[in-house]
Protein backbone atom coordinates (compact mmCIF):
# COMPACT_ATOMS: atom_id res chain seq x y z
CA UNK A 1 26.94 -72.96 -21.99
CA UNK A 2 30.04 -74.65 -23.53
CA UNK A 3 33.26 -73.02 -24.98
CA UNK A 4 34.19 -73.19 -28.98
CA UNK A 5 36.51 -75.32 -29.71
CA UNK A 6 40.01 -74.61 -30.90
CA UNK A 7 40.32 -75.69 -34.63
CA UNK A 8 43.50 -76.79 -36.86
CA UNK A 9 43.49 -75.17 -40.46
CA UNK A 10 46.05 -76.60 -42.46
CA UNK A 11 46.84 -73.57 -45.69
CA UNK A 12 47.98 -75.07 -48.89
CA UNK A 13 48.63 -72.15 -51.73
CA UNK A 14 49.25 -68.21 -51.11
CA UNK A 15 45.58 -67.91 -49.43
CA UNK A 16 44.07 -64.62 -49.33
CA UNK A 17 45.22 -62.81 -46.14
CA UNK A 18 41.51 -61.02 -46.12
CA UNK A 19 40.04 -64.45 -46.05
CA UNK A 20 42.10 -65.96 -43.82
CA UNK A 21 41.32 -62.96 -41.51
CA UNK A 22 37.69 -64.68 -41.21
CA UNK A 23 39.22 -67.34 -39.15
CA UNK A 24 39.56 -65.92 -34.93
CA UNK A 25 42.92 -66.17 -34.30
CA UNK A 26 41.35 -67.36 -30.65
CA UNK A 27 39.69 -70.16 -31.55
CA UNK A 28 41.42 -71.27 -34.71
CA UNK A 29 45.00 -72.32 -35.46
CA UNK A 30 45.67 -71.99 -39.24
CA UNK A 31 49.03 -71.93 -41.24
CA UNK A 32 50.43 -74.42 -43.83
CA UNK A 33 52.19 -76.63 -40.79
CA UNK A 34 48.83 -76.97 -38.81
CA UNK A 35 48.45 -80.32 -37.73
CA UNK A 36 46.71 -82.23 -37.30
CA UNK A 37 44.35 -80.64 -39.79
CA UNK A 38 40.46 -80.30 -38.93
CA UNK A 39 39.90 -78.50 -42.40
CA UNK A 40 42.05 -77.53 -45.19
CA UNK A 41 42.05 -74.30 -47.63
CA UNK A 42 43.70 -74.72 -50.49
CA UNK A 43 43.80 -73.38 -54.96
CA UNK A 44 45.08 -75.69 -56.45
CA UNK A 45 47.44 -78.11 -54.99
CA UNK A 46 46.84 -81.43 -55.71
CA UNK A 47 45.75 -83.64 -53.03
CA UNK A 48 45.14 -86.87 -54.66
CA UNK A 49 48.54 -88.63 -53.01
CA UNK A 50 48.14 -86.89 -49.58
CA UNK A 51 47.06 -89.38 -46.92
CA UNK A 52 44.42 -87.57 -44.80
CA UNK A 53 44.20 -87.78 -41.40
CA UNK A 54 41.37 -89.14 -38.94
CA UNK A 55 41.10 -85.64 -37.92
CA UNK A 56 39.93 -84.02 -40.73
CA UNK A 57 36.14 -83.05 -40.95
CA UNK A 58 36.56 -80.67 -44.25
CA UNK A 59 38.26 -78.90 -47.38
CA UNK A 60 37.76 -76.21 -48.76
CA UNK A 61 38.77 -74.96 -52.64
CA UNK A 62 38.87 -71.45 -52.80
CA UNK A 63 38.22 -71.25 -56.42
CA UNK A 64 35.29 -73.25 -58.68
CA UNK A 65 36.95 -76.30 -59.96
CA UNK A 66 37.79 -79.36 -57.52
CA UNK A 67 39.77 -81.60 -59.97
CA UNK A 68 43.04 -80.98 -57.63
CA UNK A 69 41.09 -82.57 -54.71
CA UNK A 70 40.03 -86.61 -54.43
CA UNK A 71 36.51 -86.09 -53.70
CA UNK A 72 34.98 -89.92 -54.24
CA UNK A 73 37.28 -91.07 -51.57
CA UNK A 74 36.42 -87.37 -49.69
CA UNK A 75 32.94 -88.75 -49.61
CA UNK A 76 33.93 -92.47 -48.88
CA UNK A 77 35.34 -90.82 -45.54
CA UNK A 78 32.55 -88.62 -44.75
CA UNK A 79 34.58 -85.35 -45.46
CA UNK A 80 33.22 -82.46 -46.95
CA UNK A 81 34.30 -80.78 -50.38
CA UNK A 82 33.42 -76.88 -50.35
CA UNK A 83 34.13 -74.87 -53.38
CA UNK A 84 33.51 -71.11 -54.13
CA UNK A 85 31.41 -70.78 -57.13
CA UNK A 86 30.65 -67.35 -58.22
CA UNK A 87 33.31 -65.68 -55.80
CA UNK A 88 35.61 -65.08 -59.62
CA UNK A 89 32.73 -64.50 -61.63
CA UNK A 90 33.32 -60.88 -62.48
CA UNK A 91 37.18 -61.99 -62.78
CA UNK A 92 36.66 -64.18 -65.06
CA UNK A 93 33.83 -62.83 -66.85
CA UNK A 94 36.02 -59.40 -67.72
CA UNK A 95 38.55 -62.07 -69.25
CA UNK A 96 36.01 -63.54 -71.36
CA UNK A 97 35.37 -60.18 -72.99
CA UNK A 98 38.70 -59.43 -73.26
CA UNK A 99 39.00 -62.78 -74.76
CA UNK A 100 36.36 -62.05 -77.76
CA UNK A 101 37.75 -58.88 -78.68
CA UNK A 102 41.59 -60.00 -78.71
CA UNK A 103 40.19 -62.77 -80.82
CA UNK A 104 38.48 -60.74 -83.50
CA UNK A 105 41.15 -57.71 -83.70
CA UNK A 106 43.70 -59.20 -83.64
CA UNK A 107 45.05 -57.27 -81.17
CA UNK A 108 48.15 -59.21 -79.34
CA UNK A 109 49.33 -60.72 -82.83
CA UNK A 110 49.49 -56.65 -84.18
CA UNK A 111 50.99 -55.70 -80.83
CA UNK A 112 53.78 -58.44 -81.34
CA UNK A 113 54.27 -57.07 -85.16
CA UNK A 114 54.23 -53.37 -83.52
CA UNK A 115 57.16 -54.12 -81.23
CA UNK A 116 59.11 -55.89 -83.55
CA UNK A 117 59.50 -53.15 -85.37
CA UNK A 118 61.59 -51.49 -83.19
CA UNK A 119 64.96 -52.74 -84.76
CA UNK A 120 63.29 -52.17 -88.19
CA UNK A 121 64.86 -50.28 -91.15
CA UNK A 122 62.98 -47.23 -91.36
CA UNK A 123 60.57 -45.14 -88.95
CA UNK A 124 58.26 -47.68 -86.73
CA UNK A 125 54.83 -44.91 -87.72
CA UNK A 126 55.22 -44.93 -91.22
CA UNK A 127 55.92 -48.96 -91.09
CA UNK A 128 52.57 -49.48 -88.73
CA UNK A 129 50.21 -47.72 -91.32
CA UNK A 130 51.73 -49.96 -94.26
CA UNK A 131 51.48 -52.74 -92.87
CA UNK A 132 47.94 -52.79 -90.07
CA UNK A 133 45.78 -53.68 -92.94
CA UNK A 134 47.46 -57.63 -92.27
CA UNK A 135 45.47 -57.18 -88.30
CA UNK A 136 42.40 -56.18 -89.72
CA UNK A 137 39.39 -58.36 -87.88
CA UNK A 138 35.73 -57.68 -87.40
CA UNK A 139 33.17 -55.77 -84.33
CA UNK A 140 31.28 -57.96 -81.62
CA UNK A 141 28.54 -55.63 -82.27
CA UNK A 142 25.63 -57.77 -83.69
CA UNK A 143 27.49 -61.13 -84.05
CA UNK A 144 26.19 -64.08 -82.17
CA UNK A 145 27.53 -65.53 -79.11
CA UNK A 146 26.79 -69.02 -77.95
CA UNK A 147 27.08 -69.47 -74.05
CA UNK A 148 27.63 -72.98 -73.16
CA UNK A 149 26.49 -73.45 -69.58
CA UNK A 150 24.33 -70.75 -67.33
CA UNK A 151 25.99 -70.67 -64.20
CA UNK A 152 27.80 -67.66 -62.16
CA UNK A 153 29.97 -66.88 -64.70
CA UNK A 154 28.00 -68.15 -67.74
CA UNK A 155 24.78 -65.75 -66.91
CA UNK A 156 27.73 -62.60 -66.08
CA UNK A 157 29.20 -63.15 -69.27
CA UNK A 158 26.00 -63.56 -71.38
CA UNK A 159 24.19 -60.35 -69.94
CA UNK A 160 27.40 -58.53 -70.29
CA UNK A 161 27.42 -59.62 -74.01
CA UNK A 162 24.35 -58.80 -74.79
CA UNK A 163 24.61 -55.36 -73.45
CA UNK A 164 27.40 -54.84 -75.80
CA UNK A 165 24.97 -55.13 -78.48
CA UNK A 166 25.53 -59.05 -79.34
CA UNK A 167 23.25 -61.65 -79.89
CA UNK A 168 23.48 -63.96 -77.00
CA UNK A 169 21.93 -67.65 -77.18
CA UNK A 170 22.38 -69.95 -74.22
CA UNK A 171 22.34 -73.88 -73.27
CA UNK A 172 22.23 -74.94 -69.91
CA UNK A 173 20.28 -78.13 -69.29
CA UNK A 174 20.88 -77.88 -65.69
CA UNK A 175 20.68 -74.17 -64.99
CA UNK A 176 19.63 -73.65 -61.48
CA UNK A 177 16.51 -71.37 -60.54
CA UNK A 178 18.94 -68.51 -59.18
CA UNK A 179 20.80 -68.46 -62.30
CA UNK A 180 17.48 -68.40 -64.51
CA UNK A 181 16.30 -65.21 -62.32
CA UNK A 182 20.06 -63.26 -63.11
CA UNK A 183 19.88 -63.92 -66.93
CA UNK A 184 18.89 -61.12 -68.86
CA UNK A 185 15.39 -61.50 -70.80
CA UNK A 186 17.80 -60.82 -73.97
CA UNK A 187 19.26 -63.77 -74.05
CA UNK A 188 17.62 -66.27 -76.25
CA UNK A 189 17.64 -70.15 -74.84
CA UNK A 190 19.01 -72.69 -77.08
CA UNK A 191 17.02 -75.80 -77.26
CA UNK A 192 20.17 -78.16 -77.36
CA UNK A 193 24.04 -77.78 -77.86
CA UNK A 194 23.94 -78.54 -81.67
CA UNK A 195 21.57 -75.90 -82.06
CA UNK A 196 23.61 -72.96 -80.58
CA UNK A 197 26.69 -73.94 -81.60
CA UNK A 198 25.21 -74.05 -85.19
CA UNK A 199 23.81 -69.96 -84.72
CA UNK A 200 26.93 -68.95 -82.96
CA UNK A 201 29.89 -66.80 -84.68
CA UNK A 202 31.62 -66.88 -81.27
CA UNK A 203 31.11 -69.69 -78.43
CA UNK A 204 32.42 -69.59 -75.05
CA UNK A 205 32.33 -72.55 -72.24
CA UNK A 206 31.31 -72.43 -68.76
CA UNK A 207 30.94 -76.04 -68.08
CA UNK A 208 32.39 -78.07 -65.11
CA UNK A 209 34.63 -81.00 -66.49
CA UNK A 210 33.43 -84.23 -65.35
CA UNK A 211 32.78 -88.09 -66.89
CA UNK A 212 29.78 -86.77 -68.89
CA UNK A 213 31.24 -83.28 -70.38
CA UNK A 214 35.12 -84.04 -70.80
CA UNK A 215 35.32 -83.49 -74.93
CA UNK A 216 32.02 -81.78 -75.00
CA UNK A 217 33.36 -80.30 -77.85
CA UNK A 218 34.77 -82.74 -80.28
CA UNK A 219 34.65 -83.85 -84.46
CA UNK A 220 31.12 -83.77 -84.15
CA UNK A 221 30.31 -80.56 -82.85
CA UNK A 222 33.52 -78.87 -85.35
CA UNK A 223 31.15 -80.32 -87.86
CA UNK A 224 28.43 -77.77 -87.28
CA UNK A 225 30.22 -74.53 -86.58
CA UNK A 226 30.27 -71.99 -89.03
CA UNK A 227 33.33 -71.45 -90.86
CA UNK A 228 35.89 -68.56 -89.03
CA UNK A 229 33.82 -69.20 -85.31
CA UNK A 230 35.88 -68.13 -82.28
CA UNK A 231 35.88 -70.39 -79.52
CA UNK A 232 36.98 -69.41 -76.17
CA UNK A 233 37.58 -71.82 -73.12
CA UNK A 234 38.34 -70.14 -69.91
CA UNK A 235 36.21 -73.21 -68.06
CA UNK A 236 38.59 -76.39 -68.25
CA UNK A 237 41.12 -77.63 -71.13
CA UNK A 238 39.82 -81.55 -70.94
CA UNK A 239 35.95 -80.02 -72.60
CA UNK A 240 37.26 -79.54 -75.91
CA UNK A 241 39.05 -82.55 -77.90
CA UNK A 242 42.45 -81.33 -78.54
CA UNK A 243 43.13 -83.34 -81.77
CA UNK A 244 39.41 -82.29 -83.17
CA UNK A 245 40.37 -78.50 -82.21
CA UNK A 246 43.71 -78.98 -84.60
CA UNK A 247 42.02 -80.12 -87.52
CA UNK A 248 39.43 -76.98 -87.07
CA UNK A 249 42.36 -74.55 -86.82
CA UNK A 250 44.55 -75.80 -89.61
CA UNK A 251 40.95 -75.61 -91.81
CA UNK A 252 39.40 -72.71 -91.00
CA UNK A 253 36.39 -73.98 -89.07
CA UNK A 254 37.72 -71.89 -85.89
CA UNK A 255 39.36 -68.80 -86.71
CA UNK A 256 41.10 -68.63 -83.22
CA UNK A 257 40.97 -70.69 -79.87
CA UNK A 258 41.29 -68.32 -76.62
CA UNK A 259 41.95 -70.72 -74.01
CA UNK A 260 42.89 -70.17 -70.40
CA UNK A 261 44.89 -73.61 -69.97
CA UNK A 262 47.10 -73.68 -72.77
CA UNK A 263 50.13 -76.82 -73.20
CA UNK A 264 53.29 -77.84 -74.86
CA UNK A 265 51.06 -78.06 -78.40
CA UNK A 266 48.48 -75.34 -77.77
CA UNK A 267 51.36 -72.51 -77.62
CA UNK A 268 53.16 -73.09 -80.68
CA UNK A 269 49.72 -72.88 -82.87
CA UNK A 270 49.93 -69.41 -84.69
CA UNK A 271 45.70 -69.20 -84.11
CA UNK A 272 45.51 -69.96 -80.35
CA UNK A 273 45.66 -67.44 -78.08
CA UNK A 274 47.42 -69.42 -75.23
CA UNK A 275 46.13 -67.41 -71.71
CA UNK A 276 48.56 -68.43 -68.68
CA UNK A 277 45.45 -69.24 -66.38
CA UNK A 278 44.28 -65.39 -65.60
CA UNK A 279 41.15 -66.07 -64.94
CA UNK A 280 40.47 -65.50 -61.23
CA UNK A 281 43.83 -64.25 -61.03
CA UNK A 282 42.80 -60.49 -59.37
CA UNK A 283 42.94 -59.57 -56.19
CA UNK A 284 39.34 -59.13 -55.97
CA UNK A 285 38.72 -62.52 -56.95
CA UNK A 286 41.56 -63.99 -54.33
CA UNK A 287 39.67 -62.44 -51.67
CA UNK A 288 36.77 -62.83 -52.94
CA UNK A 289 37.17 -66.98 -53.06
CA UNK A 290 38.93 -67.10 -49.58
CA UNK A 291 36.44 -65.00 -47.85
CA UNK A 292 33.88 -67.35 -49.23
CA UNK A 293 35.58 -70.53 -48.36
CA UNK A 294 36.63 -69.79 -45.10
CA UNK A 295 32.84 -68.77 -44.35
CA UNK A 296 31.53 -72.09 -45.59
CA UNK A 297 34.16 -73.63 -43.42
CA UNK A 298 33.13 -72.20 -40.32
CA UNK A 299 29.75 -72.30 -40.82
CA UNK A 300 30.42 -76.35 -41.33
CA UNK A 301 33.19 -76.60 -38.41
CA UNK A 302 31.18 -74.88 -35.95
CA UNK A 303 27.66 -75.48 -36.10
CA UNK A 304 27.37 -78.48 -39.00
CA UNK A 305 25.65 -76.14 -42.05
CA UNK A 306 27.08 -76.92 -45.91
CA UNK A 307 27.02 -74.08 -48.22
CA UNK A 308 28.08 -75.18 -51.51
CA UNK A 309 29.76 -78.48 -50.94
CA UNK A 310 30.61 -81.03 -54.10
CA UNK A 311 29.69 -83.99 -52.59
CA UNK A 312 27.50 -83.62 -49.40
CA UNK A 313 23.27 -82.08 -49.75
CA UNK A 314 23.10 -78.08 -49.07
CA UNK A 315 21.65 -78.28 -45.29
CA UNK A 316 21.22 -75.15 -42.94
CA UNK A 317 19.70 -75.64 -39.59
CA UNK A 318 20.18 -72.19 -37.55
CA UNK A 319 22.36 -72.64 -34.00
CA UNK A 320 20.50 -72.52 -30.54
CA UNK A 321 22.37 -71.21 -27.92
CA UNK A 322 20.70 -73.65 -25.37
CA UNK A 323 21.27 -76.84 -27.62
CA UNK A 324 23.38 -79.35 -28.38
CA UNK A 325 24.20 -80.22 -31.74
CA UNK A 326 24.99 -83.75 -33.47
CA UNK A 327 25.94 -84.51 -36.97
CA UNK A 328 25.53 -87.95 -38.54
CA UNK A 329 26.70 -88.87 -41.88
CA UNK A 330 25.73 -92.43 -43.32
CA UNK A 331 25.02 -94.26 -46.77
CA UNK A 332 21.86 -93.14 -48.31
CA UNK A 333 19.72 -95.85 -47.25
CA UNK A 334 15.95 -96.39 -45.61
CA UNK A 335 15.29 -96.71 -41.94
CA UNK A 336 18.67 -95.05 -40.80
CA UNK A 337 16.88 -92.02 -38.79
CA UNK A 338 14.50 -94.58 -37.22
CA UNK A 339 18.23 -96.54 -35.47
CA UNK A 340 19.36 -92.70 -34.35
CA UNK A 341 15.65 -92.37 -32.75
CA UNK A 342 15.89 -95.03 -30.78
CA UNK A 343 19.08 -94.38 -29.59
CA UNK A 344 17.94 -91.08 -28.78
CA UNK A 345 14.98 -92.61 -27.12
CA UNK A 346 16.91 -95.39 -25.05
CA UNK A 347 19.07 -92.76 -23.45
CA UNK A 348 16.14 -90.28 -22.57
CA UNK A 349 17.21 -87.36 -25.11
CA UNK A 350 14.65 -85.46 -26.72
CA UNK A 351 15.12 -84.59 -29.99
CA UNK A 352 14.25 -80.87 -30.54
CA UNK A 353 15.08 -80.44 -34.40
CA UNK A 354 16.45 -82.27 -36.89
CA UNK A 355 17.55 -81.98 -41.04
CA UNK A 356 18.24 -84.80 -42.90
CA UNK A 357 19.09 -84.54 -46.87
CA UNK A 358 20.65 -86.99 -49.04
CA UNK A 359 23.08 -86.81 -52.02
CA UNK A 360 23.85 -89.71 -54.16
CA UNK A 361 25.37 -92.29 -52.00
CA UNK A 362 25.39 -90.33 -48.86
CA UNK A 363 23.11 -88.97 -46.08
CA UNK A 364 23.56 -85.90 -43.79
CA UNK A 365 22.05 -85.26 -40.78
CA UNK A 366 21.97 -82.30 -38.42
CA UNK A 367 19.92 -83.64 -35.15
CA UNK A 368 19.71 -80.59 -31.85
CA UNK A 369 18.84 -81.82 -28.78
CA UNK A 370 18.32 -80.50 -24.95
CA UNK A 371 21.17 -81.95 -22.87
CA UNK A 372 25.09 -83.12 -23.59
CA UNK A 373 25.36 -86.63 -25.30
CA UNK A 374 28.43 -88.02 -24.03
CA UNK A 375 31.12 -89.90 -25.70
CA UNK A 376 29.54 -93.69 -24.84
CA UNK A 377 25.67 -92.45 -26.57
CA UNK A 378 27.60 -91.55 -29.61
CA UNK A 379 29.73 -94.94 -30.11
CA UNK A 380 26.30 -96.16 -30.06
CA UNK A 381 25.20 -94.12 -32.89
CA UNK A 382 28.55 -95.18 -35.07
CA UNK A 383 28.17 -98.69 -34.41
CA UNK A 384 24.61 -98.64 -36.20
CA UNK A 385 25.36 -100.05 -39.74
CA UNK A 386 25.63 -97.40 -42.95
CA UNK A 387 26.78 -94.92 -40.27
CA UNK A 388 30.02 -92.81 -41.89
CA UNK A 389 30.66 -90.60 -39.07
CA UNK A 390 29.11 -89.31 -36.03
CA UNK A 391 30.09 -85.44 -34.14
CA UNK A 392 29.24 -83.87 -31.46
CA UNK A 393 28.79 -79.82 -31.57
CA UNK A 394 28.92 -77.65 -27.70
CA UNK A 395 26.54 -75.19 -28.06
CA UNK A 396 28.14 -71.95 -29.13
CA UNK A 397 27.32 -68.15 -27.77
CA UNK A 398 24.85 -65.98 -30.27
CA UNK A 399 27.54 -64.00 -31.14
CA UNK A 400 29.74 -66.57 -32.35
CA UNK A 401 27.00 -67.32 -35.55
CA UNK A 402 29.02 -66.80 -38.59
């Protein structure tokens, strides 16, 4: 029974030293000047100008949003995109709340007035009770909030909200069967975006930011909203339209914007509460993310399972101490596991299990089999057409099974 092999993890970022702690200091070199990388962890430094190198099998976000990371040409090169969804939930979720009541009492725009009153003619108590009346702003309790998109943090936020005695209606045309079983039975289910944000006196977004969803909110959607809604975006900036979100602020439509990626414009407006990016920023949720991403790494790096990966299918084949394990990634295209069979075949392997799941453009396969395949069976494997990239895995000790 083979060894593990020693793996480069290149850090980008202050990484989480409990997550980092995942990695056995035995078997796994990591540090921002590893090099040649076989995986990277990184929050959010952007990769999009680094040249990767032949070595690298894997990166990993430790955080929800991959924007910072090139995945198209990630995919083109049959590496693998991880992200952490879920691991800041509560983080974020607790800054949503936060978010709603800061928007409806007022409560950083009195606590500004408050402390400029400290160089104020006269005593600072008897000035507060003349003048709170201007920071007066209305409950949660019984308004409506519209959750727009049911993932980790969407379903937290909505069953939090509606155990604060809100009205909670949600849209998620995508929401995933684990999602649907954590949402409260409370929370009503809008039958399309113009619907909810039409019922909603507050509205909150939990949507990725992609081609299809960047200005989900724009003129249009302004047009429905009831007059004083408060909007809250602790998801990405690029889902609401930035000159549509002016023009609802200067006329009342939205009686505040809590965002969590304000800019240069965004801070000076007197009705937007401009949040320096807090939202997984806990130490909870820093572990929290690295533990997760250095798990899904390991789990890739040493026995070829992806957990939560942008561009590559979820695939989980369980290790065998007493086989040897190949991964094949190829264009998603017919007749590509009959060419591995028969290479398989030629060379007098048998093929004791195998996974293959496609995504889009690209194919994944996880193959075990009973004996070593040397270095001469694979270059047969990569020189069958479609075929990305082609690894070979030693068979690893029970005990090493992340």
């Amino acid at each position: 029974m083979g060894g593990i092999a020693m793996y480069t993890v290149q850090t980008f970022n202050k990484i989480s030293a409990t997550g980092l702690n995942q990695f056995p200091g035995d078997t796994y070199e990591v540090g921002p000047e590893a090099s040649p990388p076989d995986a990277i962890v990184l929050r959010s430094q952007d990769l999009h100008d680094m040249k990767f190198s032949d070595s690298l099998k894997a990166i990993a976000r430790a955080g929800a949003g991959v924007n910072n990371i090139p995945v198209d040409e990630c995919s083109k090169r049959g590496i693998v995109v991880f992200n952490t969804p879920g691991a800041n939930a509560n983080s974020v979720k607790e800054l949503v709340i936060a978010g709603m009541l800061m928007a409806s009492r007022r409560i950083v725009e009195g606590i500004t007035w408050a402390r400029s009153l400290a160089d104020a003619d006269g005593d600072a108590a008897v000035l507060i009770e003349k003048g709170k009346k201007q920071f007066k702003g209305p409950e949660i309790l019984g308004k409506t909030l519209g959750v727009i998109g049911l993932g980790a943090i969407g379903v937290a936020v909505a069953n939090d909200a509606s155990a604060l005695g809100m009205e909670v209606v949600g849209y998620d045309p995508f929401i995933s069967v684990k999602s649907a079983w954590g949402l409260s039975r409370r929370v009503k289910r809008a039958e399309g975006l113009d619907e909810l944000i039409a019922e909603s006196d507050y509205i909150t977004i939990h949507a990725p930011l992609n081609d299809e969803t960047r200005d989900l909110i724009n003129g249009d959607q302004f047009a429905l909203m009831k007059p004083g809604t408060r909007l809250l975006n602790f998801a990405r900036g690029g889902l609401v339209n930035q000159e549509s979100l002016l023009k609802a602020l200067d006329d009342g439509t939205v009686a505040c914007y809590v965002t969590d990626f304000p800019n240069d414009v965004l801070v000076r407006h007197e009705k937007v509460l401009p949040v320096p990016h807090l939202g997984a920023s806990t130490p909870e949720a820093e572990d929290n993310c690295a533990v997760m991403a250095v798990r899904q790494l390991r789990d890739y790096l040493e026995h070829g399972n992806i957990t939560n990966s942008v561009n590559f299918p979820e695939v989980h084949l369980p290790p065998h101490p007493d086989k040897y394990r190949i991964q094949i990634v190829n264009r998603n295209e017919p007749n590509m596991i009959r060419q591995f069979a028969v290479v398989f075949a030629e060379n007098h392997i048998n093929i004791a299990s195998l996974i293959n799941k496609g995504r889009g453009e690209l194919a994944y396969n996880v193959i075990d089999v009973g004996r070593p395949v040397g270095e001469d069976i694979l270059e047969q494997l990569r020189a069958i057409d479609g075929v990305v990239v082609v690894r070979s895995l030693a068979p690893l000790p029970t005990a090493a099974v992340v």
